[in-house]
Protein backbone atom coordinates (compact mmCIF):
# COMPACT_ATOMS: atom_id res chain seq x y z
CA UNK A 1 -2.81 -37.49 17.93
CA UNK A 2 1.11 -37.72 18.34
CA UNK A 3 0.79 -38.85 14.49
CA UNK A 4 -0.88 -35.41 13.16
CA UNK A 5 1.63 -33.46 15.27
CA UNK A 6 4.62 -34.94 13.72
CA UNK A 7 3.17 -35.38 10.56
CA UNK A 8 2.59 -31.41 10.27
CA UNK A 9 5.28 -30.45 12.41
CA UNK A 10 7.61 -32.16 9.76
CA UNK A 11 5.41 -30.94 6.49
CA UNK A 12 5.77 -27.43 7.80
CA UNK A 13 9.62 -28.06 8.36
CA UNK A 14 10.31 -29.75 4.55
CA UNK A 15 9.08 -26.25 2.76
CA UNK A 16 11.11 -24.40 4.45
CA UNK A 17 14.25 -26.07 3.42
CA UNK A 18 16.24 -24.80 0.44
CA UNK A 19 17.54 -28.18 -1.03
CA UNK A 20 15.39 -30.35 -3.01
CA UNK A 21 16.50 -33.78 -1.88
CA UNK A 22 16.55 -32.54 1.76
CA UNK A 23 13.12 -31.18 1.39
CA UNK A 24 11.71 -33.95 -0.45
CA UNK A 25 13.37 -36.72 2.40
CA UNK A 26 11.87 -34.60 5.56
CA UNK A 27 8.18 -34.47 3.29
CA UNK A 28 8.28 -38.26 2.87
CA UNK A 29 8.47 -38.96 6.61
CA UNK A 30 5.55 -36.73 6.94
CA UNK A 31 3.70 -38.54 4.27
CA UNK A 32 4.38 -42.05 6.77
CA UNK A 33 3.37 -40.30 9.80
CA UNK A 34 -0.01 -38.80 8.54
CA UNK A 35 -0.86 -42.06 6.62
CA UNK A 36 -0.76 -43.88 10.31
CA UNK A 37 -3.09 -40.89 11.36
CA UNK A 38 -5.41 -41.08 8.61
CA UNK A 39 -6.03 -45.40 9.61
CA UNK A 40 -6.55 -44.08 12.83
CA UNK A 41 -9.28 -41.45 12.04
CA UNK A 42 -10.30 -43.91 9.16
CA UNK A 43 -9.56 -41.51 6.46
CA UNK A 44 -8.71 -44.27 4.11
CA UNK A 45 -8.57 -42.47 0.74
CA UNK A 46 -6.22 -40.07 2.41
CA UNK A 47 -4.05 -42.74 4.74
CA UNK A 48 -3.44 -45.16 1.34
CA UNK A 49 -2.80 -42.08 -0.48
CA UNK A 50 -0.04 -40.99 1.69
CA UNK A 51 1.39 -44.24 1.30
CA UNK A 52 1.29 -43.80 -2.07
CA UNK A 53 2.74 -40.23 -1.75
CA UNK A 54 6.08 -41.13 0.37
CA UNK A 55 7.02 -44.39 -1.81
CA UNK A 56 6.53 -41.51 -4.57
CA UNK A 57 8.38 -38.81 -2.85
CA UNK A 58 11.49 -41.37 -2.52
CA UNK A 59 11.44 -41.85 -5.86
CA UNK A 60 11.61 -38.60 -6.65
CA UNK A 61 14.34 -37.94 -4.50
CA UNK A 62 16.44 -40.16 -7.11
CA UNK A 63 15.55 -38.19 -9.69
CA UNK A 64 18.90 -39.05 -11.30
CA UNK A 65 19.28 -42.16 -11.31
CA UNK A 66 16.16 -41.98 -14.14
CA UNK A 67 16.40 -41.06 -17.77
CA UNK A 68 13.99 -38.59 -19.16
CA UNK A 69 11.24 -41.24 -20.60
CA UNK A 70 12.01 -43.11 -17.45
CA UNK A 71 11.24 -40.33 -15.31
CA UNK A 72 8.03 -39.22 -17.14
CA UNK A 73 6.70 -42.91 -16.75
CA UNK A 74 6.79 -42.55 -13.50
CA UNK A 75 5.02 -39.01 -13.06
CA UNK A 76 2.48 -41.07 -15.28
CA UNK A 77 2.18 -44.13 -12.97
CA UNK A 78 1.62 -42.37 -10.16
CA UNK A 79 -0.66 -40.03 -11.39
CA UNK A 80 -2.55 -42.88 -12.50
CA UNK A 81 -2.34 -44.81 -9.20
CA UNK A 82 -3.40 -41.92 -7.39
CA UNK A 83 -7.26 -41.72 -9.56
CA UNK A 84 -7.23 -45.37 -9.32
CA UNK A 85 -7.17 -45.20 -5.50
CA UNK A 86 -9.75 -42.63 -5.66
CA UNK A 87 -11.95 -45.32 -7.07
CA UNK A 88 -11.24 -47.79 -4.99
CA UNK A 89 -11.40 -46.08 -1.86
CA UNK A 90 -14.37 -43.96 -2.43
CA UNK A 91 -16.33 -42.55 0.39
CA UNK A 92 -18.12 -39.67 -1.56
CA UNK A 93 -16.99 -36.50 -2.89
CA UNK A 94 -14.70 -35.48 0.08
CA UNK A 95 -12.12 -38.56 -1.60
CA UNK A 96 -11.75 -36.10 -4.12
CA UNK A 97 -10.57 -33.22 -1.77
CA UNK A 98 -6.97 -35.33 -0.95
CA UNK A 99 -6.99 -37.37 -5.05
CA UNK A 100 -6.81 -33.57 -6.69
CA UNK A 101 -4.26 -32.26 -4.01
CA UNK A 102 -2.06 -35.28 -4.48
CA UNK A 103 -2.13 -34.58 -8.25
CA UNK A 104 -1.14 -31.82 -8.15
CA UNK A 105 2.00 -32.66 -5.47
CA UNK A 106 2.80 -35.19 -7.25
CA UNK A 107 3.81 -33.40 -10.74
CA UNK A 108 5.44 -30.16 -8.80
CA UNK A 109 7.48 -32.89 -6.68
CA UNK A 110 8.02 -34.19 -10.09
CA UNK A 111 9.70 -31.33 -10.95
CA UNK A 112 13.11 -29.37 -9.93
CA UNK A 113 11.66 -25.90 -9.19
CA UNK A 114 11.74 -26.09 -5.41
CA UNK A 115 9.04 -22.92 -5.96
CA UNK A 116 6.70 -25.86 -7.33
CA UNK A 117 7.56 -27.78 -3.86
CA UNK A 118 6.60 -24.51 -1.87
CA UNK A 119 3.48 -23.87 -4.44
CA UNK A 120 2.43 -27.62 -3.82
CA UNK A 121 2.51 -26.81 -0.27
CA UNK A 122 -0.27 -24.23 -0.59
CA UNK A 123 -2.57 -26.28 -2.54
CA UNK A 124 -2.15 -29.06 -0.10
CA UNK A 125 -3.12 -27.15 2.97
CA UNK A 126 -6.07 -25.78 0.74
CA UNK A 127 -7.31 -29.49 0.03
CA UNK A 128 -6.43 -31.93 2.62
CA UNK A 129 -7.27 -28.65 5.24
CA UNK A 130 -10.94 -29.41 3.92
CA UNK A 131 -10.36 -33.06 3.65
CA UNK A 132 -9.65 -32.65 7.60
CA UNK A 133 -12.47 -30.33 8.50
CA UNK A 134 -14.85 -33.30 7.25
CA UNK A 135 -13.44 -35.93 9.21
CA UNK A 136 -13.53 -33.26 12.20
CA UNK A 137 -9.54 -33.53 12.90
CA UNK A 138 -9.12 -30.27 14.49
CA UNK A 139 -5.25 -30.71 14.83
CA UNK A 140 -4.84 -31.46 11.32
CA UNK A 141 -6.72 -28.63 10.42
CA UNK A 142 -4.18 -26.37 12.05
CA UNK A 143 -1.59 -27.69 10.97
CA UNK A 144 -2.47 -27.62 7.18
CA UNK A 145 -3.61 -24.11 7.89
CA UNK A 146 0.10 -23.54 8.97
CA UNK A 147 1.26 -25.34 6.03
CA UNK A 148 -0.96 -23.23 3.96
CA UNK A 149 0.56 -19.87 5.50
CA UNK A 150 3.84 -20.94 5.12
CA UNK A 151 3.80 -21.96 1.55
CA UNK A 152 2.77 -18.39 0.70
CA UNK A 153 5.12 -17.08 3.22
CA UNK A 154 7.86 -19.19 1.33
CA UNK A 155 6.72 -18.42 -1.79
CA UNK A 156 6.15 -14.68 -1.51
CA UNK A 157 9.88 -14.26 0.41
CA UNK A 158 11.85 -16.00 -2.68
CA UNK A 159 10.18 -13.64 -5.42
CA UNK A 160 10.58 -10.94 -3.06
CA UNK A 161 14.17 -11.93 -3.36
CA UNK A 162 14.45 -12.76 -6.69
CA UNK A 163 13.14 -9.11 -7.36
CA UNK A 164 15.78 -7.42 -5.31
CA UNK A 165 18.43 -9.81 -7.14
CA UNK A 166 16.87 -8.21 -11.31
CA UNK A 167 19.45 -5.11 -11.72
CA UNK A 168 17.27 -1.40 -12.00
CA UNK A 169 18.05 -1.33 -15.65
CA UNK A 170 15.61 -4.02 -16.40
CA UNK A 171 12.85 -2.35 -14.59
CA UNK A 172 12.82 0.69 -16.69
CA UNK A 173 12.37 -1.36 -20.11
């Protein structure tokens, strides 16, 4: 259980920070803490996933150090490695639930928009929240429900803000 707690607690915390690499660092910890919950609770599609996800995120974190093609290759690979271990760790349509909302992570991780980071947040409390309910992890649950409410929260504030920020003249086009 202490797993799930700090796995959320610290998923919660990385979409609220502003700075990518900061963000992306505290969200790769979570991705190592809910993997060791997901052996526990024998979610195996979602624990290697989320092994899969935080070597990912670290990568991602040195986005620079990568050229362009380099950089694409690697959205590529682990988009690929992420149906593969679908396949290979198959319990029935519920593996899809945590495949499609690692997919999806993965490419707005991918990217610099740190909107895409908060947006990703929202689809992954949609799909591993359901991916919980059906291994009965009531905790988890929660906590992507809180991730879910907070990636709109996040997302909602910063257009709020970048609306204030458009001058009036722009408005009356």
């Amino acid at each position: 259980m202490i797993f799930s707690v700090l796995a959320v607690i610290t998923l919660v915390i990385s979409i609220c920070i502003k700075e990518r690499k900061k963000s992306l660092s505290v969200q790769s910890l979570s991705c190592l803490l809910e993997a060791a919950y997901d052996f526990v609770i024998t979610a195996y599609t979602g624990a290697l996933l989320n092994i899969l996800n935080f070597i990912r995120t670290f990568i991602f974190i040195n986005k620079g150090k990568f050229n362009k093609i380099k950089y694409l290759m690697v959205l590529f690979f682990f988009e690929t490695i992420i149906i593969i271990n679908c396949i290979f760790t198959w319990a029935g349509t519920i593996s899809l639930l945590p495949t499609i909302g690692s997919i999806i992570r993965t490419y707005c991780l991918w990217q610099s928009d740190m909107r895409l980071v908060r947006i990703s947040g929202i689809t992954t409390g949609l799909t591993y929240g359901a991916y919980y309910i059906f291994y009965g992890s009531k905790f988890m649950i929660l906590g992507e429900l809180a991730l879910l409410i907070v990636g709109i929260y996040a997302v909602l504030k910063n257009d709020v803000l970048k609306l204030k920020k458009v001058p009036k003249e722009e408005f009356s086009r």
